[in-house]
N, C-alpha and C. Protein backbone atom coordinates (compact mmCIF):
# COMPACT_ATOMS: atom_id res chain seq x y z
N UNK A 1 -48.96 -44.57 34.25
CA UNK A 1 -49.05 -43.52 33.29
C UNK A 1 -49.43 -42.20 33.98
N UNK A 2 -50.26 -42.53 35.23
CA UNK A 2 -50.82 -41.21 35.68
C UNK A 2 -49.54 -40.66 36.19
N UNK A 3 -48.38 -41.20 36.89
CA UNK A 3 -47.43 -40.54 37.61
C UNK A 3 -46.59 -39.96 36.67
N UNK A 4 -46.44 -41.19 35.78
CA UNK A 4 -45.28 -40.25 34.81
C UNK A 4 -45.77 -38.93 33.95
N UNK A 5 -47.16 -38.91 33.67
CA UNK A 5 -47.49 -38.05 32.89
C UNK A 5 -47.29 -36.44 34.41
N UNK A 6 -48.01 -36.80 35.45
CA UNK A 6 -47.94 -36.05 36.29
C UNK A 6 -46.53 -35.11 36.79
N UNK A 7 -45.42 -36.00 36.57
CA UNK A 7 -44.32 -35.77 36.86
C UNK A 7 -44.07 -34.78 35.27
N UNK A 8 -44.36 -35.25 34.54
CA UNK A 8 -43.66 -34.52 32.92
C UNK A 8 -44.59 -33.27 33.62
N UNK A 9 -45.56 -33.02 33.41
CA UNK A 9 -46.61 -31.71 33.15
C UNK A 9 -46.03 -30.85 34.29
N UNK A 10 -45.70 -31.34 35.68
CA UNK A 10 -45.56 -30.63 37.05
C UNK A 10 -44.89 -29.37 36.49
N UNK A 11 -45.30 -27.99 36.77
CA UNK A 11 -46.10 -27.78 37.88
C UNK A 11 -47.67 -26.99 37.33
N UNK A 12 -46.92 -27.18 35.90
CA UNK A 12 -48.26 -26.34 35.05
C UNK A 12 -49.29 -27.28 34.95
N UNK A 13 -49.68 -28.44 35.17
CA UNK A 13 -50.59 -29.37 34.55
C UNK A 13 -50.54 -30.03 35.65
N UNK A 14 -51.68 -30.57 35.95
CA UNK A 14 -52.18 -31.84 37.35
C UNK A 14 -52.92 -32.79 36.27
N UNK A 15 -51.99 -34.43 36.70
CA UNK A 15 -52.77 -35.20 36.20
C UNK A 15 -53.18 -36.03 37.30
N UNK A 16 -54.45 -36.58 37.66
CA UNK A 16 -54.94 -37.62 38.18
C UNK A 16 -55.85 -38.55 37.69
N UNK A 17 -56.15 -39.31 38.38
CA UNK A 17 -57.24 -40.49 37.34
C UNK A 17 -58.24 -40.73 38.49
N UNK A 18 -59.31 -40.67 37.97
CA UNK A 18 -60.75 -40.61 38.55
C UNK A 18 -61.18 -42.24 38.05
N UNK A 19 -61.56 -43.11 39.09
CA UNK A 19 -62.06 -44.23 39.01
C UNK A 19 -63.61 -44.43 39.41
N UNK A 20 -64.49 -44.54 38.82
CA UNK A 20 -65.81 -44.69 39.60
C UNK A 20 -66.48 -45.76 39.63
N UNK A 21 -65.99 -46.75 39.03
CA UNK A 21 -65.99 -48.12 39.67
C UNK A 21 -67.74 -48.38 38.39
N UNK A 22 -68.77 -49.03 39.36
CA UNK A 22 -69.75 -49.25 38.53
C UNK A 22 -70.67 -48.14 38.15
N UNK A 23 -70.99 -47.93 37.46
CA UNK A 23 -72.34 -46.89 37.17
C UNK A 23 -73.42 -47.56 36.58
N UNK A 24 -74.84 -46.82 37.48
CA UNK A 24 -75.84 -47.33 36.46
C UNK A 24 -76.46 -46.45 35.62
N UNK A 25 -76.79 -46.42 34.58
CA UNK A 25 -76.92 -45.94 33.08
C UNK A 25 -77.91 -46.62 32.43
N UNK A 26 -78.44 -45.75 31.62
CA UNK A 26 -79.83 -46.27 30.89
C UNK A 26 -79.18 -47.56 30.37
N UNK A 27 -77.77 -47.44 29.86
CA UNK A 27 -77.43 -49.01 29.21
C UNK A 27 -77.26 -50.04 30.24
N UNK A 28 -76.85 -49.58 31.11
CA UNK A 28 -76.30 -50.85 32.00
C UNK A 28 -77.82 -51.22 32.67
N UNK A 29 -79.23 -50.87 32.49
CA UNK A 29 -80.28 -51.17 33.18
C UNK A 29 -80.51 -51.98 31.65
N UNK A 30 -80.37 -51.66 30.89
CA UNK A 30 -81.06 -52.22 29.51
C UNK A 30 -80.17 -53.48 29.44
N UNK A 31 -79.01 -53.98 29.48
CA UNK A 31 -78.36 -55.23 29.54
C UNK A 31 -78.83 -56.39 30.15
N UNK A 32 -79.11 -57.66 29.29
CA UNK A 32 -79.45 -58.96 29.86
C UNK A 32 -79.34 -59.36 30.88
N UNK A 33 -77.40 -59.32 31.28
CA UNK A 33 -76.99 -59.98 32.74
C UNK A 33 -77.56 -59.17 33.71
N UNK A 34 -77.63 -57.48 33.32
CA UNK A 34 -77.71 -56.59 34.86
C UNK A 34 -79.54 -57.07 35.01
N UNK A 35 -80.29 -57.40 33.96
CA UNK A 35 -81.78 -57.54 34.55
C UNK A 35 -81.96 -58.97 34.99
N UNK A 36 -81.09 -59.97 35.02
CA UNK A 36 -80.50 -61.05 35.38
C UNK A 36 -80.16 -61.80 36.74
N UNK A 37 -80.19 -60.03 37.32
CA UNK A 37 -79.02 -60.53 38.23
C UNK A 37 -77.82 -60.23 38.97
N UNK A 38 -77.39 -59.61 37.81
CA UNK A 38 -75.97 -58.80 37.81
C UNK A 38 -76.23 -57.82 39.08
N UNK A 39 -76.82 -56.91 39.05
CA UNK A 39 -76.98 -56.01 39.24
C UNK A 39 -76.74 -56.10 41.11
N UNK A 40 -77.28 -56.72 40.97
CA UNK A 40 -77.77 -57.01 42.49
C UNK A 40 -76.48 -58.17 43.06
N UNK A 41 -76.10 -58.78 42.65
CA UNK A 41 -74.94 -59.25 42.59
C UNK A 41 -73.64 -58.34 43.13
N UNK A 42 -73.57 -57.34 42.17
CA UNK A 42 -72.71 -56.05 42.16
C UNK A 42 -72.64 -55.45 43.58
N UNK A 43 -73.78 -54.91 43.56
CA UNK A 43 -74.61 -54.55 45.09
C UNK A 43 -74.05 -55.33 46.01
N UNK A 44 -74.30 -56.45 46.16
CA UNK A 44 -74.15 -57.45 47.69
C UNK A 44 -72.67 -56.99 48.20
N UNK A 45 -71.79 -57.25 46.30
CA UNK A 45 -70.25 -57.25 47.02
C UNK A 45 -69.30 -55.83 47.15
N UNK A 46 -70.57 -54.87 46.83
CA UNK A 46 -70.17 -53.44 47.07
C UNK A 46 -70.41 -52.68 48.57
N UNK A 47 -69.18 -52.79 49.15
CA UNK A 47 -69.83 -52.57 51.28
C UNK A 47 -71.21 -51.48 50.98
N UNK A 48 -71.34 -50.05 50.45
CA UNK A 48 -72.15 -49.09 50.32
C UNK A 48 -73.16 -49.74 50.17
N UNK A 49 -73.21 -51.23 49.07
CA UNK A 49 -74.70 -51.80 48.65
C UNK A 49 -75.67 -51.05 48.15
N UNK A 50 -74.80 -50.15 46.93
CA UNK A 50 -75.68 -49.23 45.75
C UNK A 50 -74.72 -48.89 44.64
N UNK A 51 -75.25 -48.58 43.83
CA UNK A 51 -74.86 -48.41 42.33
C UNK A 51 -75.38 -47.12 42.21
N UNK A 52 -74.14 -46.37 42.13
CA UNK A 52 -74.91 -44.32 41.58
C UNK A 52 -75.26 -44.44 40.07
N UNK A 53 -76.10 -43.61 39.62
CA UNK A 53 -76.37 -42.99 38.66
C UNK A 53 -75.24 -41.66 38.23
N UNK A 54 -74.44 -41.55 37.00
CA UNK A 54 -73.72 -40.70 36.69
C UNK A 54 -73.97 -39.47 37.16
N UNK A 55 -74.89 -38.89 37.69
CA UNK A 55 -74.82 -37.78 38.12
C UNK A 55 -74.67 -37.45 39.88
N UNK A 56 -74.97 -38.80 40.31
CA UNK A 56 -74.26 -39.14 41.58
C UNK A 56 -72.90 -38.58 42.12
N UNK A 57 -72.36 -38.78 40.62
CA UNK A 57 -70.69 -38.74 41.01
C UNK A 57 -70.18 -37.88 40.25
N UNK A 58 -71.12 -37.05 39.81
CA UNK A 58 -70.30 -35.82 38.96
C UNK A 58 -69.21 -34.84 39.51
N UNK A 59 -69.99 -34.59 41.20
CA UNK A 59 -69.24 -33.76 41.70
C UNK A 59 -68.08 -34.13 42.44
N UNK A 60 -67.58 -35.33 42.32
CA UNK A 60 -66.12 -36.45 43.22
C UNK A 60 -65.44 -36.20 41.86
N UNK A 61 -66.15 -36.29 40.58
CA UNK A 61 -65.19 -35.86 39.26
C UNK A 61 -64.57 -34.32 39.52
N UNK A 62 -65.74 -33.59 39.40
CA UNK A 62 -65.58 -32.07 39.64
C UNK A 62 -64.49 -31.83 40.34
N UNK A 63 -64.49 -32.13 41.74
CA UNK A 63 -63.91 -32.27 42.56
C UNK A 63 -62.02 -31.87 41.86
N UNK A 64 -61.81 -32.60 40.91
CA UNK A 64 -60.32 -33.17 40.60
C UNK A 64 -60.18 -31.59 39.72
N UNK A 65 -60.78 -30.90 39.34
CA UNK A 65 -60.90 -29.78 38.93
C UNK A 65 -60.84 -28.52 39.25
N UNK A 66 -61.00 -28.24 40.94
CA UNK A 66 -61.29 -27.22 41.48
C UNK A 66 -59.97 -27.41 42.21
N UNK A 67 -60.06 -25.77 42.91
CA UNK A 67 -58.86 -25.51 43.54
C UNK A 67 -58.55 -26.03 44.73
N UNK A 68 -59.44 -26.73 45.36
CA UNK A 68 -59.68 -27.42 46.49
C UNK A 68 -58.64 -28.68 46.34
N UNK A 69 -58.75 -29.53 44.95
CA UNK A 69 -57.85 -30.11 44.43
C UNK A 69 -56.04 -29.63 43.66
N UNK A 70 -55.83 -28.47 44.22
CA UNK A 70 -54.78 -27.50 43.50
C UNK A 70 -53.63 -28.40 44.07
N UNK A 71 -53.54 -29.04 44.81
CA UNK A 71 -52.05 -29.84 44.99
C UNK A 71 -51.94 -31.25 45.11
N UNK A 72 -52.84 -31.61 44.18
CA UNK A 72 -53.13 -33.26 43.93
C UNK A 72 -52.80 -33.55 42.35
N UNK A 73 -51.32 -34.02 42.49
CA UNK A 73 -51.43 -34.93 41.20
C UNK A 73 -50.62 -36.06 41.40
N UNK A 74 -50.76 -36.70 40.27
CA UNK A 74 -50.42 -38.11 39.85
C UNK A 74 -51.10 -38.71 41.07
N UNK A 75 -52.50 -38.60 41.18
CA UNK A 75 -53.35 -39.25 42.33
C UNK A 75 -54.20 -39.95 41.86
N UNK A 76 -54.79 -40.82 42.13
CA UNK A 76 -55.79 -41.91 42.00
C UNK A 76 -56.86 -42.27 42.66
N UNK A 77 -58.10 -41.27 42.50
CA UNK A 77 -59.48 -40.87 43.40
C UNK A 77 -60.41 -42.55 42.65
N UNK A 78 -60.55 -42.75 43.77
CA UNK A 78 -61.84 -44.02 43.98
C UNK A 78 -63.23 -43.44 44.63
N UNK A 79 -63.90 -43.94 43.74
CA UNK A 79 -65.24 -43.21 43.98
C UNK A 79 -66.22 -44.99 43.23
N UNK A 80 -66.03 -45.98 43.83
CA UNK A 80 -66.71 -46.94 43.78
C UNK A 80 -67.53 -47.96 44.73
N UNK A 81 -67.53 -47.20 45.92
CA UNK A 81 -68.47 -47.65 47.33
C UNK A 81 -68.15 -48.64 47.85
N UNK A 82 -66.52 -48.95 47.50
CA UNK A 82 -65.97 -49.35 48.49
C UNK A 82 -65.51 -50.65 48.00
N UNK A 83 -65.99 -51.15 46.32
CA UNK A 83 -66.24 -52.23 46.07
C UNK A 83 -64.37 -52.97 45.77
N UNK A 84 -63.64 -51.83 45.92
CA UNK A 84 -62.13 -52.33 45.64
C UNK A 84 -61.85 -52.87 46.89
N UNK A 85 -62.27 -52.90 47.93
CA UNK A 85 -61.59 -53.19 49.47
C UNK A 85 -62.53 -54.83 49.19
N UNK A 86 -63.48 -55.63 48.16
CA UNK A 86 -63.80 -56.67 48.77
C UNK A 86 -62.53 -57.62 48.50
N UNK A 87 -62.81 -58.41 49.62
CA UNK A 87 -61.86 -59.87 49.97
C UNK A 87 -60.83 -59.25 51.00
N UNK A 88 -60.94 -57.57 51.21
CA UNK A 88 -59.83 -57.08 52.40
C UNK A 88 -59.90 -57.72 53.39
């Protein structure tokens, strides 16, 4: 969807998709499994071996916004510490 939309909008509109994988959040600390367990779980199989807080990663969002980003679309930014490369 990101390409085709990217391709329709070109050259007036940039679409990309921002992935940030896990976040921790007052909810996700308040959840059964993450005080469980989870959490740390997450961690082991994340190479970085941390979980940001949303404001961690505001500016890798930002990022897709600024002109720095002016010739990036139909792109697909990972911002999850690496945790898509496990079993590579």
């Amino acid at each position: 969807m990101t390409k085709s939309y990217a391709q329709a909008f070109a050259p007036k509109v940039r679409v990309n998709t921002f992935a940030p994988g896990f976040i921790e959040t007052e909810a996700t600390l308040n959840r059964q499994d993450w005080k469980s367990g989870r959490a740390e779980k997450l961690r082991s199989m994340t190479p970085m071996n941390y979980i940001p807080k949303p404001e961690e990663l505001a500016g890798t969002a930002l990022f897709l916004a600024t002109d720095d980003a002016s010739h990036m679309t139909g792109g697909y930014l990972v911002a999850d510490g690496g945790y898509n490369m496990v079993g590579a």
